[in-house]
PDB file of N, CA and C in Angstrom:
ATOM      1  N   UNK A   1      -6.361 -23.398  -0.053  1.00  0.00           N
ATOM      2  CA  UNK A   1      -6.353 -22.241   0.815  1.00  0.00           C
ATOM      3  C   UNK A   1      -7.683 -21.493   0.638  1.00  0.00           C
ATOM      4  N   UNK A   2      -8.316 -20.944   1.708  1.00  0.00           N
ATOM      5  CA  UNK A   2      -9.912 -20.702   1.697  1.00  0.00           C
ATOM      6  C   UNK A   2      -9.454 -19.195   0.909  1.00  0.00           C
ATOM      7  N   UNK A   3     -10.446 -18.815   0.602  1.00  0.00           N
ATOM      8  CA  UNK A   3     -10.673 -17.163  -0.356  1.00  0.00           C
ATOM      9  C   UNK A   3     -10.039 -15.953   0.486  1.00  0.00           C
ATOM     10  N   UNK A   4     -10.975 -16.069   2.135  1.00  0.00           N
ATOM     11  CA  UNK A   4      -9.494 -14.869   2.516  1.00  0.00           C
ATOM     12  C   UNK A   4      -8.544 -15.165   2.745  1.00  0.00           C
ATOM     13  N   UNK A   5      -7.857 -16.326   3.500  1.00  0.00           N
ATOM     14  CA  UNK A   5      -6.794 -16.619   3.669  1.00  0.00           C
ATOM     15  C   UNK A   5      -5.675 -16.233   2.476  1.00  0.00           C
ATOM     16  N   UNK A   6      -6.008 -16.716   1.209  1.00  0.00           N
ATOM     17  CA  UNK A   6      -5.758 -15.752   0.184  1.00  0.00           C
ATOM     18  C   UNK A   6      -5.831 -14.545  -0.573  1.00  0.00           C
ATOM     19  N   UNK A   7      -6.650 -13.871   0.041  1.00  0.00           N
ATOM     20  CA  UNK A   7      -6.931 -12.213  -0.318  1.00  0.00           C
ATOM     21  C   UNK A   7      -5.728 -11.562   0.949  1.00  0.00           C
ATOM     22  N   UNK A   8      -6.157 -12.527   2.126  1.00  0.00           N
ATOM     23  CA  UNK A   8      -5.227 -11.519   3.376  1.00  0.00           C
ATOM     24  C   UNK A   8      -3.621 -11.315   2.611  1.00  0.00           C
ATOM     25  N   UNK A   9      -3.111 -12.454   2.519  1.00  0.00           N
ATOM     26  CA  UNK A   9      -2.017 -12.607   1.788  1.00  0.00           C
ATOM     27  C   UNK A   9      -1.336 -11.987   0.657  1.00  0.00           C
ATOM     28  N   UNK A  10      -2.504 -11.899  -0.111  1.00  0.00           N
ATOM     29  CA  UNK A  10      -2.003 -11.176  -1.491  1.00  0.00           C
ATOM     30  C   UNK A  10      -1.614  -9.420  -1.479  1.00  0.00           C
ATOM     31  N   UNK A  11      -2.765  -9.343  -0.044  1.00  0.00           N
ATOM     32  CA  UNK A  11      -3.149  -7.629  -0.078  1.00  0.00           C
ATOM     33  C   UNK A  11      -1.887  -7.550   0.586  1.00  0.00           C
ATOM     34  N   UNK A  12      -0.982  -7.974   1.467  1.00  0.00           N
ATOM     35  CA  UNK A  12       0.003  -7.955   2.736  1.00  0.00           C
ATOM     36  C   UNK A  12       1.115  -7.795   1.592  1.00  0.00           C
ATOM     37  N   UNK A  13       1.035  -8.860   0.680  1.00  0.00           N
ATOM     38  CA  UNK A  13       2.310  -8.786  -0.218  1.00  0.00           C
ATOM     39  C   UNK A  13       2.440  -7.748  -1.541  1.00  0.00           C
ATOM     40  N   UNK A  14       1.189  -7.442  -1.812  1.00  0.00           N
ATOM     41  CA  UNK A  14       1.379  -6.579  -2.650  1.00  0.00           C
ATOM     42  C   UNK A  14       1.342  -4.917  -2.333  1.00  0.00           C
ATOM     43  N   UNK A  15       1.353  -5.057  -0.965  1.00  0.00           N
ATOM     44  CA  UNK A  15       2.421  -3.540  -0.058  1.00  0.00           C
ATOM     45  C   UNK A  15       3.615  -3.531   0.977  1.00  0.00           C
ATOM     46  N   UNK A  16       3.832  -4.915   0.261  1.00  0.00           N
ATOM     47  CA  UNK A  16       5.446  -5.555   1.095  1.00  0.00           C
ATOM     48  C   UNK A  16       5.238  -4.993   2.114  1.00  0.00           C
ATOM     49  N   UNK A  17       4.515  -5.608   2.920  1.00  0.00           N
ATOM     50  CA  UNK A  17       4.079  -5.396   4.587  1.00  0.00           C
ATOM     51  C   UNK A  17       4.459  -6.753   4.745  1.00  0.00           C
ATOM     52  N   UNK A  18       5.017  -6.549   6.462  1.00  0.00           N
ATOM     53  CA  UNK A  18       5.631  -8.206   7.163  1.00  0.00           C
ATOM     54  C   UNK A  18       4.536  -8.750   7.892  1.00  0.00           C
ATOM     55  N   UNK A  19       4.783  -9.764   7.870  1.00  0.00           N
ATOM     56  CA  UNK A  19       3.095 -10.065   8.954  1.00  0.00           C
ATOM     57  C   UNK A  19       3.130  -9.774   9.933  1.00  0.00           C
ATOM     58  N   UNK A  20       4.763  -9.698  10.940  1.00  0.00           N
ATOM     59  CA  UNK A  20       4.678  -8.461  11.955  1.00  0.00           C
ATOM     60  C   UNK A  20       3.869  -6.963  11.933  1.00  0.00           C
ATOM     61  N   UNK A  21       3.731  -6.653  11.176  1.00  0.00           N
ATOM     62  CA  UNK A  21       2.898  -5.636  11.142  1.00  0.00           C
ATOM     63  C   UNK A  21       1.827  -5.779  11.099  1.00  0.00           C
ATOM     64  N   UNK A  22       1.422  -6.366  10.601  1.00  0.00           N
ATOM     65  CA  UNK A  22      -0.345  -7.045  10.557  1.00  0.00           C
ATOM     66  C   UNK A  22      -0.592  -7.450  12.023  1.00  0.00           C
ATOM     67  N   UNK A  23       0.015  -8.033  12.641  1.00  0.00           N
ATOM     68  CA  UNK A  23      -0.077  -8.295  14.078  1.00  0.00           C
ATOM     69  C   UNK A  23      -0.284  -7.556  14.893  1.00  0.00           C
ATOM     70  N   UNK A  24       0.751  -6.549  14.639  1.00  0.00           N
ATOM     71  CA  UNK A  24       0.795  -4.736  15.555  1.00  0.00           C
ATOM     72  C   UNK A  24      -0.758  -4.493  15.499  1.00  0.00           C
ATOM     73  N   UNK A  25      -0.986  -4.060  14.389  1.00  0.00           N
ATOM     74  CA  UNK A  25      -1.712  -3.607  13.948  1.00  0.00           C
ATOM     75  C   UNK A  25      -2.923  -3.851  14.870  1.00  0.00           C
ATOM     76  N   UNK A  26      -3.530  -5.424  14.768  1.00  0.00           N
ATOM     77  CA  UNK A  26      -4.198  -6.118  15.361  1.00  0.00           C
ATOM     78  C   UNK A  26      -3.849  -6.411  16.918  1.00  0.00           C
ATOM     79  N   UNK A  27      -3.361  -6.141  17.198  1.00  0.00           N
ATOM     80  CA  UNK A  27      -2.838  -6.316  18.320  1.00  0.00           C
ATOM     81  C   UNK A  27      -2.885  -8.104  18.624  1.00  0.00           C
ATOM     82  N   UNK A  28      -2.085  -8.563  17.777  1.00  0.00           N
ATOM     83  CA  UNK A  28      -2.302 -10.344  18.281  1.00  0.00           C
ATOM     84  C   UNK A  28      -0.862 -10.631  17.853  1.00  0.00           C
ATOM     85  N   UNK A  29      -0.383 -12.032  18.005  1.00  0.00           N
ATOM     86  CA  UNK A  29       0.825 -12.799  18.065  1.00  0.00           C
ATOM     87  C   UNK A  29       0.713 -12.532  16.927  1.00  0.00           C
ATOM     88  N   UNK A  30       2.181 -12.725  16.450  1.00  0.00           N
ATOM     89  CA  UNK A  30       2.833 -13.035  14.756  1.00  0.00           C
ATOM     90  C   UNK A  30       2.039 -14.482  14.299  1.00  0.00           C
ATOM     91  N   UNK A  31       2.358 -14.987  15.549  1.00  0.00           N
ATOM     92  CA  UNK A  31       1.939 -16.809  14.875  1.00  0.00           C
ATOM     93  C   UNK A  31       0.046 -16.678  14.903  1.00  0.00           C
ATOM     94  N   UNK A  32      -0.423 -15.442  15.518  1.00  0.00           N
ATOM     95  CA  UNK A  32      -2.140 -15.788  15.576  1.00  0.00           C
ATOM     96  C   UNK A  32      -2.566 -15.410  13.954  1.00  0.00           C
ATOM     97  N   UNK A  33      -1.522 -13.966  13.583  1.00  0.00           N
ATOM     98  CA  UNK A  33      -1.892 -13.553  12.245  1.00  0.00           C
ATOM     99  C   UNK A  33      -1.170 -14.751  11.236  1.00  0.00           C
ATOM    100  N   UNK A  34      -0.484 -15.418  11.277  1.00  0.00           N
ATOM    101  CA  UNK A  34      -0.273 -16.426  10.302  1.00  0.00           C
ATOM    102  C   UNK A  34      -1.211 -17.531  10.410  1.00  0.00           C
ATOM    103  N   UNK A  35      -2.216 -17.784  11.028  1.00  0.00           N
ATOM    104  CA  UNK A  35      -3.071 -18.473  11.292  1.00  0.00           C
ATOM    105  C   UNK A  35      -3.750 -18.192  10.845  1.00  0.00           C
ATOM    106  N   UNK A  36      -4.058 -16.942  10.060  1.00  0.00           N
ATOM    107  CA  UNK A  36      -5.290 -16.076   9.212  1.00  0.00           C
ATOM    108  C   UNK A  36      -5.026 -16.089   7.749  1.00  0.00           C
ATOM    109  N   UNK A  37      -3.355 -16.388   7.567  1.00  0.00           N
ATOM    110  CA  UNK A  37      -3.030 -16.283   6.442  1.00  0.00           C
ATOM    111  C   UNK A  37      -2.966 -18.117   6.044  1.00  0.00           C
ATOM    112  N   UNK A  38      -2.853 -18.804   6.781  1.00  0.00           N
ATOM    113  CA  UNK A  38      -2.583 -20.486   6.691  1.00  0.00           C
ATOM    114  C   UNK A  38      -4.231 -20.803   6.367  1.00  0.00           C
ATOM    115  N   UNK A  39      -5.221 -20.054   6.962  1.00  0.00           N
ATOM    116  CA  UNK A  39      -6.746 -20.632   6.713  1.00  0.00           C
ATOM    117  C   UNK A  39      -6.916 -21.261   8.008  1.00  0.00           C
ATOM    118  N   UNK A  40      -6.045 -21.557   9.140  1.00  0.00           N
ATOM    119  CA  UNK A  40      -6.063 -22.738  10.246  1.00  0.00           C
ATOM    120  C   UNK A  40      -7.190 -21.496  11.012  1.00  0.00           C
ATOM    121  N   UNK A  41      -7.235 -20.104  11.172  1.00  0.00           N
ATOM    122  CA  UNK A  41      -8.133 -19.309  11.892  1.00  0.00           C
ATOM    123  C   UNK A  41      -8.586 -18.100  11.183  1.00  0.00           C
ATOM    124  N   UNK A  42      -9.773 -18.132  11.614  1.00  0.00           N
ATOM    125  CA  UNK A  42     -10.831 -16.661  10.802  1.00  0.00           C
ATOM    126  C   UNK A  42     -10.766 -15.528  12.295  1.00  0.00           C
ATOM    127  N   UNK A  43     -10.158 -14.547  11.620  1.00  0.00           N
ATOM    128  CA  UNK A  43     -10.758 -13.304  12.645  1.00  0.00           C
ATOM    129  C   UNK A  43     -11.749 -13.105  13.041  1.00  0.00           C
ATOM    130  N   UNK A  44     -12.226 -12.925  14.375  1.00  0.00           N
ATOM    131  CA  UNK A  44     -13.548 -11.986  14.460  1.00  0.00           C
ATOM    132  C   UNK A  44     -13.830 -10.748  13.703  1.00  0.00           C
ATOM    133  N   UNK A  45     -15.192 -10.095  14.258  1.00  0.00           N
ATOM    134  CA  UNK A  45     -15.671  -8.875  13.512  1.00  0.00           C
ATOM    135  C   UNK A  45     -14.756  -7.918  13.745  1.00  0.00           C
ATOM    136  N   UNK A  46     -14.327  -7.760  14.743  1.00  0.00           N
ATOM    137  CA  UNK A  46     -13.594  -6.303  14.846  1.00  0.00           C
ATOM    138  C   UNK A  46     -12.770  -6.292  14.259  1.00  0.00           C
ATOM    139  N   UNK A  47     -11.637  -7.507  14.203  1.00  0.00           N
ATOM    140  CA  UNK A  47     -10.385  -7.735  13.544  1.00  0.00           C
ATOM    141  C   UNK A  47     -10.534  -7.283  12.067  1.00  0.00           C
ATOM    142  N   UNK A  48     -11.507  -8.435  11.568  1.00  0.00           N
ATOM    143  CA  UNK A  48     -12.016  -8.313  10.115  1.00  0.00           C
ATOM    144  C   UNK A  48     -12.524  -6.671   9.333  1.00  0.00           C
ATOM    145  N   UNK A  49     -12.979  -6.121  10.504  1.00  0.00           N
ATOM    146  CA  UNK A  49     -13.218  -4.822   9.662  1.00  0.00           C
ATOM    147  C   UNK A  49     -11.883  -3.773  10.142  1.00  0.00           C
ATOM    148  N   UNK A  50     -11.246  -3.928  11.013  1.00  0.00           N
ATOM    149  CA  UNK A  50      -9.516  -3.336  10.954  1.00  0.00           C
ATOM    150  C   UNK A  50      -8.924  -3.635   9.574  1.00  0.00           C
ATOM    151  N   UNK A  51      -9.388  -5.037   9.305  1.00  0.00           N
ATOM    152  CA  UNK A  51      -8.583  -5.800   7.647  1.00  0.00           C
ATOM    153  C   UNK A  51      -8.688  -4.672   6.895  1.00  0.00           C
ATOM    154  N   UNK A  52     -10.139  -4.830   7.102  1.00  0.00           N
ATOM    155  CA  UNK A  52     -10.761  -3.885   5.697  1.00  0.00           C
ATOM    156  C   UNK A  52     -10.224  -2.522   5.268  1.00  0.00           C
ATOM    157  N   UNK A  53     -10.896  -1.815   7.002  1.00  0.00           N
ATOM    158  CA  UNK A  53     -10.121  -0.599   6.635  1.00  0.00           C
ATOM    159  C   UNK A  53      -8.679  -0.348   5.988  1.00  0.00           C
ATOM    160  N   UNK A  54      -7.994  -1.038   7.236  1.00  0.00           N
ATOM    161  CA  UNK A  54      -6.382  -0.830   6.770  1.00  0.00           C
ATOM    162  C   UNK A  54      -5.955  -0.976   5.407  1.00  0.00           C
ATOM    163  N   UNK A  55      -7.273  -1.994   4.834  1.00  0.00           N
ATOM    164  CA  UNK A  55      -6.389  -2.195   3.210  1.00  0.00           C
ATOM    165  C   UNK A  55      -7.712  -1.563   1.877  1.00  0.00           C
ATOM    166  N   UNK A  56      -8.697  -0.804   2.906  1.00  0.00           N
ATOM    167  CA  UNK A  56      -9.516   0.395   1.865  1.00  0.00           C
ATOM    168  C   UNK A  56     -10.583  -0.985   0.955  1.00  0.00           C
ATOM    169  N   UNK A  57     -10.559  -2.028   1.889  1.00  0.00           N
ATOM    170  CA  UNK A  57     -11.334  -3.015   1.087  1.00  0.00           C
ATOM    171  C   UNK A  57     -12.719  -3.293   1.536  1.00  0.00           C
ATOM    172  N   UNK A  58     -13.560  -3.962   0.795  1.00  0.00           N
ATOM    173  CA  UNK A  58     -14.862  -4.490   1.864  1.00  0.00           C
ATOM    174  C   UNK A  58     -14.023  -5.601   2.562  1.00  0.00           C
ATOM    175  N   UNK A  59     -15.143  -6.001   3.463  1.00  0.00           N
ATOM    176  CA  UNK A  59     -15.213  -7.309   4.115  1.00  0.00           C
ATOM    177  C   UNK A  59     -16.021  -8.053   3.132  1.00  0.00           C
ATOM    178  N   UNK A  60     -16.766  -7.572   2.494  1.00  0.00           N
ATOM    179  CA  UNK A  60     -17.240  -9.000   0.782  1.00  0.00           C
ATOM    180  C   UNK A  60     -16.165  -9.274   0.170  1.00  0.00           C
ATOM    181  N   UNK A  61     -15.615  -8.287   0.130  1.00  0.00           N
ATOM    182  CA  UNK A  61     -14.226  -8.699  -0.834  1.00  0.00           C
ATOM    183  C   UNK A  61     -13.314  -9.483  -0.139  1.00  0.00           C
ATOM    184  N   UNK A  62     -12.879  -9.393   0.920  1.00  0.00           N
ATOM    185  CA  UNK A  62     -11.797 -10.561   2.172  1.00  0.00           C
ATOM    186  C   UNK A  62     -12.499 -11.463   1.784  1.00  0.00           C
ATOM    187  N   UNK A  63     -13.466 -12.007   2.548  1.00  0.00           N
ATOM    188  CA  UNK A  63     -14.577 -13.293   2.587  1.00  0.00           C
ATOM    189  C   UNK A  63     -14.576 -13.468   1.510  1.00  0.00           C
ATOM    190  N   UNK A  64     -14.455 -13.216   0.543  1.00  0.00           N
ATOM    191  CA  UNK A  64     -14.987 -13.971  -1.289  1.00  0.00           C
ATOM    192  C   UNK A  64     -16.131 -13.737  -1.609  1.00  0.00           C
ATOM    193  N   UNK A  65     -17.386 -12.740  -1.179  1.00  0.00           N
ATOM    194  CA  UNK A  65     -18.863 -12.726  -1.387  1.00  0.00           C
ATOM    195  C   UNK A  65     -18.389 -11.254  -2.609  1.00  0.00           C
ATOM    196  N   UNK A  66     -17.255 -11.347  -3.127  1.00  0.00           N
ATOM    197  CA  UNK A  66     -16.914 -10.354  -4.273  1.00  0.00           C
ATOM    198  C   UNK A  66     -15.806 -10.294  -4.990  1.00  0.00           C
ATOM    199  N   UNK A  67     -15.795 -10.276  -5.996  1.00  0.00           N
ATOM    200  CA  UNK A  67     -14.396 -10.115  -6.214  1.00  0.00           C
ATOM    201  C   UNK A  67     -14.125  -8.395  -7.016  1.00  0.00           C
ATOM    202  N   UNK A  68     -15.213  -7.874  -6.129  1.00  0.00           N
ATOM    203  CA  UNK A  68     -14.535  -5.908  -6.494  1.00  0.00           C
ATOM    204  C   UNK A  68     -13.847  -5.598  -5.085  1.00  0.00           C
ATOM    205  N   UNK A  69     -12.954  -5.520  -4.944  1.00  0.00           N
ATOM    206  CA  UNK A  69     -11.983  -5.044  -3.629  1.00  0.00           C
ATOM    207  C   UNK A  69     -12.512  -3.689  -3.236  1.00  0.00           C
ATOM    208  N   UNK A  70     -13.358  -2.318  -4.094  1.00  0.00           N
ATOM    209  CA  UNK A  70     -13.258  -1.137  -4.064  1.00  0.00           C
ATOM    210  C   UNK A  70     -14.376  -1.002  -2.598  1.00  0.00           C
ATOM    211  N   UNK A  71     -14.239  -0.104  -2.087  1.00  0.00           N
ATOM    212  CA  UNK A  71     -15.133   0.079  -0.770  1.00  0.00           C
ATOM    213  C   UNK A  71     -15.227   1.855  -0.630  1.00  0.00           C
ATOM    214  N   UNK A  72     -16.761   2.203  -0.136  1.00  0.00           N
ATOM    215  CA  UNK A  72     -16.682   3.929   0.243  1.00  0.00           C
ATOM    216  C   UNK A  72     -17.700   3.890   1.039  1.00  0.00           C
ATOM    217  N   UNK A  73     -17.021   4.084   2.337  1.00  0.00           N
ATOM    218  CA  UNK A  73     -17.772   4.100   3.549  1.00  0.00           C
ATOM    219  C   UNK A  73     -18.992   5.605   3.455  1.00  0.00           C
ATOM    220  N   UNK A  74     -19.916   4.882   4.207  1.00  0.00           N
ATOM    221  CA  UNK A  74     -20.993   6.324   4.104  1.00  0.00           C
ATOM    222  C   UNK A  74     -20.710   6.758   5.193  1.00  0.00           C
ATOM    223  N   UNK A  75     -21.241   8.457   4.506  1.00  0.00           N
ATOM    224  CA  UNK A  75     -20.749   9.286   5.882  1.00  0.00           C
ATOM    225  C   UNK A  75     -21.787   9.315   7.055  1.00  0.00           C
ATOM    226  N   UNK A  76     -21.169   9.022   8.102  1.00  0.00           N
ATOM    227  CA  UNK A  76     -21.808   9.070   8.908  1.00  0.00           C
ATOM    228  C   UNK A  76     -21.866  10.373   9.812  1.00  0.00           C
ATOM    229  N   UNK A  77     -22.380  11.172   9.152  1.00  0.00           N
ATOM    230  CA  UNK A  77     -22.511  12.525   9.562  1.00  0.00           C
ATOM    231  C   UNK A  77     -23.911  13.250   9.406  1.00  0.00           C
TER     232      UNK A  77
END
């Protein structure tokens, strides 16, 4: 199983979230987001940084280019 396919997974289960919700969320099929979690499909950019936010992570950290999950967006102000 590729690195996010396993980060998506772990982060989903370790806030007992259904993958229905991950879907909502994303606005895609149940079966498109299990396709993210199987490794069979990679999100685009937009999707991928919804990931992020929603779970307070980088996108280095999903992708595997990290293994620090912590993320602090600059202000863009």
């Amino acid at each position: 199983m590729p690195i996010f396919s396993k980060r998506l997974k772990e982060l989903r289960t370790s806030r007992r979230l259904y993958q229905r919700e991950l879907a909502e969320l994303l606005g895609i099929s149940i079966r498109g987001y299990q396709c993210y979690e199987t490794g069979e499909h990679e999100p685009g950019v937009k999707k991928l940084i919804a990931l992020a936010d929603f779970y307070g992570v980088s996108i280095d950290y999903l992708v595997g280019r990290t293994n620090r999950p912590d993320f602090k967006p600059e202000d863009k102000g």
